[in-house]
N, C-alpha and C. Protein backbone atom coordinates (compact mmCIF):
# COMPACT_ATOMS: atom_id res chain seq x y z
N UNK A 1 308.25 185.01 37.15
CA UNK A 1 307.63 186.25 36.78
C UNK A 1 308.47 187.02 35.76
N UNK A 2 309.87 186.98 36.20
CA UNK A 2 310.46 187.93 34.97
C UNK A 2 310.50 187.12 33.69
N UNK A 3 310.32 185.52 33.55
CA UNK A 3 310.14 185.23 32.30
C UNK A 3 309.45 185.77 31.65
N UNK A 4 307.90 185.64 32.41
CA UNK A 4 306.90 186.13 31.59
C UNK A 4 306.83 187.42 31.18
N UNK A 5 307.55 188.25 31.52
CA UNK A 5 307.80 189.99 31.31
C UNK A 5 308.62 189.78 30.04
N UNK A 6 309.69 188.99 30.09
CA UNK A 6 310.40 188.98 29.22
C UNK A 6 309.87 188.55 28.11
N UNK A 7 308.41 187.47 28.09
CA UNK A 7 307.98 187.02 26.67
C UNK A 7 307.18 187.88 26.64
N UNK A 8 306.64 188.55 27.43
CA UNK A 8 305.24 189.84 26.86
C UNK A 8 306.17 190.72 25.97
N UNK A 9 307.71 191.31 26.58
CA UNK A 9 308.08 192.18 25.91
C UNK A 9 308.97 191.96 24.46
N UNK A 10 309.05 190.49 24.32
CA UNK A 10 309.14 189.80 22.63
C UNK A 10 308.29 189.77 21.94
N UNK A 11 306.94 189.34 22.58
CA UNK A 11 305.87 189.65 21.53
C UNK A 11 305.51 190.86 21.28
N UNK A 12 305.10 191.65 21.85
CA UNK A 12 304.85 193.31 21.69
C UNK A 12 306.00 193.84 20.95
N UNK A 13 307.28 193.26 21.22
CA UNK A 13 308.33 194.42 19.89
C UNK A 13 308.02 193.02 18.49
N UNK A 14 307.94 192.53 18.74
CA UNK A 14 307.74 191.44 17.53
C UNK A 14 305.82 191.55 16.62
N UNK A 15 305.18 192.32 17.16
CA UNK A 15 303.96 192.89 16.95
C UNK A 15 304.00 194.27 16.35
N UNK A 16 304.86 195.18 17.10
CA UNK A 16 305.05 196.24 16.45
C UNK A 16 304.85 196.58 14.84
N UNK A 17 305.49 196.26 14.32
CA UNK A 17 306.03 196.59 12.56
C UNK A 17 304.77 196.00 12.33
N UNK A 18 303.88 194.31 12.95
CA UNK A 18 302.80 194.59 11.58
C UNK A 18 302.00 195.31 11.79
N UNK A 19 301.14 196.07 13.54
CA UNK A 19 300.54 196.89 14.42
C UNK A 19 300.96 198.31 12.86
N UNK A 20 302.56 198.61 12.87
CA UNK A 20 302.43 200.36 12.28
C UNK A 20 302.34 199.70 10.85
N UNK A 21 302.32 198.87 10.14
CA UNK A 21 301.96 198.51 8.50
C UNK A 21 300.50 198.53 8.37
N UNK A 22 299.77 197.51 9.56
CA UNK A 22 298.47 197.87 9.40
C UNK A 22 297.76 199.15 9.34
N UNK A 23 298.49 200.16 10.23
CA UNK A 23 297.87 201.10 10.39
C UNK A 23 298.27 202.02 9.38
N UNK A 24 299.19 201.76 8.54
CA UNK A 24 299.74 202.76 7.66
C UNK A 24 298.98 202.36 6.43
N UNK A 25 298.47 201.40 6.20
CA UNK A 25 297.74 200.84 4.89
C UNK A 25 296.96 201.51 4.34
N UNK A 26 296.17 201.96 5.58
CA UNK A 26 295.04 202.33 5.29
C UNK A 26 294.90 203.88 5.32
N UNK A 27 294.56 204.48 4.30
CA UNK A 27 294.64 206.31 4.35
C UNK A 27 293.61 206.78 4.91
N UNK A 28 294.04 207.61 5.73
CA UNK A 28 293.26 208.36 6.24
C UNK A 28 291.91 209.23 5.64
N UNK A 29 290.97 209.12 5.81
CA UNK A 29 289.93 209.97 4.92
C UNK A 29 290.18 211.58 5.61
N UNK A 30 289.52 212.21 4.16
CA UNK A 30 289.16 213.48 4.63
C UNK A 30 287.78 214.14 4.10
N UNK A 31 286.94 214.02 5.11
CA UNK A 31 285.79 214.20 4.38
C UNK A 31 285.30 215.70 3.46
N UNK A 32 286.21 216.75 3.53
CA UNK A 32 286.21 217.94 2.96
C UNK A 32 286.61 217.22 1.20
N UNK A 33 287.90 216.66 1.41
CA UNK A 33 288.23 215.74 -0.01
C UNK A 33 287.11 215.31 -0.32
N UNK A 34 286.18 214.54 0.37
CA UNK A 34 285.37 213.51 -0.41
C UNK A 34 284.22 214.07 -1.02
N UNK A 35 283.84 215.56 0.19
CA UNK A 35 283.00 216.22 -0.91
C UNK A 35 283.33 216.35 -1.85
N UNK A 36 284.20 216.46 -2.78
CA UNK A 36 284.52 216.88 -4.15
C UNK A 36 284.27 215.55 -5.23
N UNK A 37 284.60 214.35 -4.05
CA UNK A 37 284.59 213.01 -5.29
C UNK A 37 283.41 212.41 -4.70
N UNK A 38 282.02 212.91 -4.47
CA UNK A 38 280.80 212.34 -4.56
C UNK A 38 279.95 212.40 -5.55
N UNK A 39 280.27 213.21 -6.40
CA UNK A 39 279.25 213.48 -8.05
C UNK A 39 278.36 212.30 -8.34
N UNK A 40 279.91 210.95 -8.14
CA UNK A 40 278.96 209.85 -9.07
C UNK A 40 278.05 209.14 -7.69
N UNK A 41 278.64 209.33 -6.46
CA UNK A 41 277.62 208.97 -5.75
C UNK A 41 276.33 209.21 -5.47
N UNK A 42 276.00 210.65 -5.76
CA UNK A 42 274.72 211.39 -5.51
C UNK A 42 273.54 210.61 -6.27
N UNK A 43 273.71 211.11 -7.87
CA UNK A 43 273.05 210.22 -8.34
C UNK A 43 271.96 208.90 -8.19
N UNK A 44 272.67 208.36 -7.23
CA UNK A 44 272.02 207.23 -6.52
C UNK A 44 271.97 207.03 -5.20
N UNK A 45 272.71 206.84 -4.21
CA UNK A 45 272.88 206.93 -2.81
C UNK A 45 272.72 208.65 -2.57
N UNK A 46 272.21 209.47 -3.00
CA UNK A 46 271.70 211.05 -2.36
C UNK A 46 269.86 211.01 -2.71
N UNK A 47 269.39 210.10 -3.22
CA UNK A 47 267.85 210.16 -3.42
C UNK A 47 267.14 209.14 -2.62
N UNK A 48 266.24 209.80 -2.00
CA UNK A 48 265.76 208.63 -1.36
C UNK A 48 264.84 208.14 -1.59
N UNK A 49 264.38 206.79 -1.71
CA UNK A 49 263.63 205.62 -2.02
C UNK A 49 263.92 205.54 -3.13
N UNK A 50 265.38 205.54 -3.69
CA UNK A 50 265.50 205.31 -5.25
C UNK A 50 265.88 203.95 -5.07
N UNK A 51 265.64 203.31 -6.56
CA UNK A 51 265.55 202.06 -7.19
C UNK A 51 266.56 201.50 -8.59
N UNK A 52 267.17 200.82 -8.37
CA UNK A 52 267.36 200.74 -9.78
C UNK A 52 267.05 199.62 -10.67
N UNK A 53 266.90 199.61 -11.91
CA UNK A 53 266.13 198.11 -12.51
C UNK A 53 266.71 197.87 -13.20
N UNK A 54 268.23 197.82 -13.00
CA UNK A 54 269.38 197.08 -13.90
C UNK A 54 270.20 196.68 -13.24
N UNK A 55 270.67 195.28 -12.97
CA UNK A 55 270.03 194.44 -13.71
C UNK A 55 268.60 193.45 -13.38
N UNK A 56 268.46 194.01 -12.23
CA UNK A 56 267.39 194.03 -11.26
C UNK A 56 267.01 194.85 -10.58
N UNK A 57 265.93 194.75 -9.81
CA UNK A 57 265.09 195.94 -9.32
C UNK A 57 265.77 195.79 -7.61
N UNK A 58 266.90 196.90 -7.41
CA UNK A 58 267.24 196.85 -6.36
C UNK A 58 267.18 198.03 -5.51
N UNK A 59 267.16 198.08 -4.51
CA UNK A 59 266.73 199.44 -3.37
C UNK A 59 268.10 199.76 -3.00
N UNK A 60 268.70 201.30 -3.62
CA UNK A 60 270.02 201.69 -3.58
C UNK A 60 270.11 201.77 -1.90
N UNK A 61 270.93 201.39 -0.95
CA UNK A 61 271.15 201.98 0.40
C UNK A 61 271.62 203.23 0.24
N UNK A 62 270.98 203.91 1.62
CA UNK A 62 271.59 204.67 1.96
C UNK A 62 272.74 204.58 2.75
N UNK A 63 273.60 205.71 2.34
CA UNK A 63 274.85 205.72 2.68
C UNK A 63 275.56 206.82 3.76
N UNK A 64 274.93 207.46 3.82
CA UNK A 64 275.21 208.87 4.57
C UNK A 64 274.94 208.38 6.11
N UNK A 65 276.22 208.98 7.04
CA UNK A 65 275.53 208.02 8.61
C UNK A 65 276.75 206.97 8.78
N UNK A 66 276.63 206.20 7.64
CA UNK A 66 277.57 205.10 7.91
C UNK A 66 278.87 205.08 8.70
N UNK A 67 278.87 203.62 8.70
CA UNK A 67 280.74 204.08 9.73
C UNK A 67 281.44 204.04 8.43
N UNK A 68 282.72 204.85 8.07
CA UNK A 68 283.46 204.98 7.51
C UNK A 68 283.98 203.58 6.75
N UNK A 69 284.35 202.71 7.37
CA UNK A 69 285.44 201.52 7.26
C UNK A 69 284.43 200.81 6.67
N UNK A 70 282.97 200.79 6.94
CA UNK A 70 282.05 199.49 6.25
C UNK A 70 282.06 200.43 4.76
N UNK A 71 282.46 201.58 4.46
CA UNK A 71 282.17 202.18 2.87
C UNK A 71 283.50 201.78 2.68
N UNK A 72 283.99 201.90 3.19
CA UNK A 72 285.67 201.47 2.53
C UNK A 72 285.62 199.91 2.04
N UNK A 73 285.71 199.13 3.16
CA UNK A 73 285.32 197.48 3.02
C UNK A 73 284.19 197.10 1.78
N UNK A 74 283.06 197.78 1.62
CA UNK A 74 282.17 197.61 0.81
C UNK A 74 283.04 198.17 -1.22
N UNK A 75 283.53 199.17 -0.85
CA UNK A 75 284.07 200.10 -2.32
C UNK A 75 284.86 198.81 -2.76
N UNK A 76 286.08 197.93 -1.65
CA UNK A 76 286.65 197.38 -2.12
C UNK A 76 286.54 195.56 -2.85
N UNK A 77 285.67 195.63 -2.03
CA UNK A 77 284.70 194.39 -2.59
C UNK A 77 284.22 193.95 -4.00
N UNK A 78 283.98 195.76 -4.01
CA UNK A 78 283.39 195.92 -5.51
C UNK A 78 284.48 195.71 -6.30
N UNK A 79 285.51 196.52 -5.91
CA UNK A 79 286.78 196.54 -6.97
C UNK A 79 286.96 195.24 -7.08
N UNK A 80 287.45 194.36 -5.75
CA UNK A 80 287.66 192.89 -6.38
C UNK A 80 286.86 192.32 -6.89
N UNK A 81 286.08 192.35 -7.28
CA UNK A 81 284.98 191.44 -7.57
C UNK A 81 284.01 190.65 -6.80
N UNK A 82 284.16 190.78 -5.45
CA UNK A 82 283.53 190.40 -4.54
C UNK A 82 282.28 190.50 -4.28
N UNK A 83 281.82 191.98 -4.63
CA UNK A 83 280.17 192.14 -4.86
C UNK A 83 280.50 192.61 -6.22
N UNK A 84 279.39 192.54 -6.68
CA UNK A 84 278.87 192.75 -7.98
C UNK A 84 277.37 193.70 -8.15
N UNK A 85 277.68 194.83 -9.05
CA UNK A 85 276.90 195.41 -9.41
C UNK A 85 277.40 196.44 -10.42
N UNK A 86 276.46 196.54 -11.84
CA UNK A 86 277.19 196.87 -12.39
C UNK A 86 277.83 197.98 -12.78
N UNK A 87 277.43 199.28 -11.81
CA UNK A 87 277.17 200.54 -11.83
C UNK A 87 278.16 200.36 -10.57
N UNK A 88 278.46 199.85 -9.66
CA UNK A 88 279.19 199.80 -8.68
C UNK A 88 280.89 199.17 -9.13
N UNK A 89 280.43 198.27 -9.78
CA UNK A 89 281.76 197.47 -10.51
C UNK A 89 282.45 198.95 -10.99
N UNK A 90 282.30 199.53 -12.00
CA UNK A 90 282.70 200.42 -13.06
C UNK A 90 283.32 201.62 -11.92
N UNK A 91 282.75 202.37 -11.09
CA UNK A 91 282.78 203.41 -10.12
C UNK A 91 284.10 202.49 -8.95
N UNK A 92 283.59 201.26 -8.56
CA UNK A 92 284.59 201.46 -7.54
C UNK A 92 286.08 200.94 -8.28
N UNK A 93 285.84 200.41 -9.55
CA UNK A 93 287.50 200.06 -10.05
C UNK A 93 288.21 201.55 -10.76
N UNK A 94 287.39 202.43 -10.45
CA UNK A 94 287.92 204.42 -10.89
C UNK A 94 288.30 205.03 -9.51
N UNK A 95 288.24 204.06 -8.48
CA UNK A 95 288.62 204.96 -7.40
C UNK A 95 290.00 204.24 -6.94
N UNK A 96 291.07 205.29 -5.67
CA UNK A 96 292.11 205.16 -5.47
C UNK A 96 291.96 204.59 -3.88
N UNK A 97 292.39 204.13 -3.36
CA UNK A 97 292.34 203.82 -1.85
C UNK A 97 292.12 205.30 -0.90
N UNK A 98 293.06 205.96 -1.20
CA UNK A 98 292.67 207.43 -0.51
C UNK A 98 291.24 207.82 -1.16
N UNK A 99 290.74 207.80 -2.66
CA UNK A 99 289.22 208.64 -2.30
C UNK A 99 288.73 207.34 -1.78
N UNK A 100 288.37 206.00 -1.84
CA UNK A 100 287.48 206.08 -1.00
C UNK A 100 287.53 205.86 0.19
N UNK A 101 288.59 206.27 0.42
CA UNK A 101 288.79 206.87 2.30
C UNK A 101 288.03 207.93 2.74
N UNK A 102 288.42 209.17 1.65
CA UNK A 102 287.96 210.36 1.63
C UNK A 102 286.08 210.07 1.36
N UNK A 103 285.80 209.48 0.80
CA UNK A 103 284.43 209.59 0.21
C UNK A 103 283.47 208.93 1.76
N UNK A 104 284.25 207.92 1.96
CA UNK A 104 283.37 207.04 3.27
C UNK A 104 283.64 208.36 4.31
N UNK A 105 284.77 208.93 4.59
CA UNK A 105 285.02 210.00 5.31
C UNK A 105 283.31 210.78 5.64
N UNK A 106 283.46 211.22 4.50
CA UNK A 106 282.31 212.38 3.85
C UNK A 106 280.72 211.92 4.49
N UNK A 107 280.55 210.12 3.92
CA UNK A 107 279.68 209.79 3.88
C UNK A 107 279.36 209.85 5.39
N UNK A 108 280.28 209.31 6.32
CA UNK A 108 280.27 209.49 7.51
C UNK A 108 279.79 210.60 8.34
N UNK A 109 280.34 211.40 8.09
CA UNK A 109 279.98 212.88 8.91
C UNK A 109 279.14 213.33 8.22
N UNK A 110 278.04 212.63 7.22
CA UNK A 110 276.77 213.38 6.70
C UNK A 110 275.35 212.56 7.21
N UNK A 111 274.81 213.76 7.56
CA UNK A 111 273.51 213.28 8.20
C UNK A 111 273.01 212.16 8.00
N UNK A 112 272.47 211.10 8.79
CA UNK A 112 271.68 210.19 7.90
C UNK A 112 269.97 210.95 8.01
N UNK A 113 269.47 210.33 6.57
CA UNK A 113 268.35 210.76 5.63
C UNK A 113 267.25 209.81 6.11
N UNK A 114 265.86 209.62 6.45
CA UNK A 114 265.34 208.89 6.12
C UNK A 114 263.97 208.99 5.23
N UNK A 115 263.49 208.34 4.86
CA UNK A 115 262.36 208.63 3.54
C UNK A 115 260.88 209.75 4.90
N UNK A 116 260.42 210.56 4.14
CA UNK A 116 259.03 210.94 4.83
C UNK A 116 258.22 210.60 3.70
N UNK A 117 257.14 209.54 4.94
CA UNK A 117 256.06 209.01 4.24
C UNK A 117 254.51 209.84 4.30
């Protein structure tokens, strides 16, 4: 028994440092910040049943509602190149890791919208 105490308590201090790197990576949002850096979001993700037909005819999601971390995960995708779009490409390689912390923040704690038909 005390072995096994003794290897739980090697792995857990040996877990530590990447446990506080992971958690330090990632900035904290503030969604008061992100109100300020949504301008270029509105445009498109603030209208609803909007469309866009460049370079195809695609149905912008809505974004407001969301969990935080899937706008983060998604912004950065874009930056790498991972998704593609070309209005998305341009916008998410102008942002910093903190806004779009701050922006998914925002998006988060804002109502979700749905279309009235």
């Amino acid at each position: 028994m005390k072995r096994f105490t003794l290897l739980a308590a090697l792995a857990a201090a040996s877990l530590s440092p990447m446990l506080a790197a992971a958690q330090s990576a990632a900035p904290a949002g503030d969604a008061q910040r992100g109100s300020q850096k949504v301008q270029m979001c509105q445009g498109c993700h603030g209208v609803l049943g909007w469309r866009t037909a460049y370079p195809e005819v695609y149905h912008v999601p809505k974004i407001a509602g969301q969990h935080p971390a899937y706008i983060v995960a998604a912004l950065k995708e874009y930056r790498a190149r991972q998704r593609s779009h070309p209005s998305m490409d341009a916008i998410a390689a102008s942002l910093s890791d903190q806004d779009m912390a701050d922006i998914a923040a925002y998006y988060a704690q804002a109502p979700l919208q749905t279309a009235v038909k």
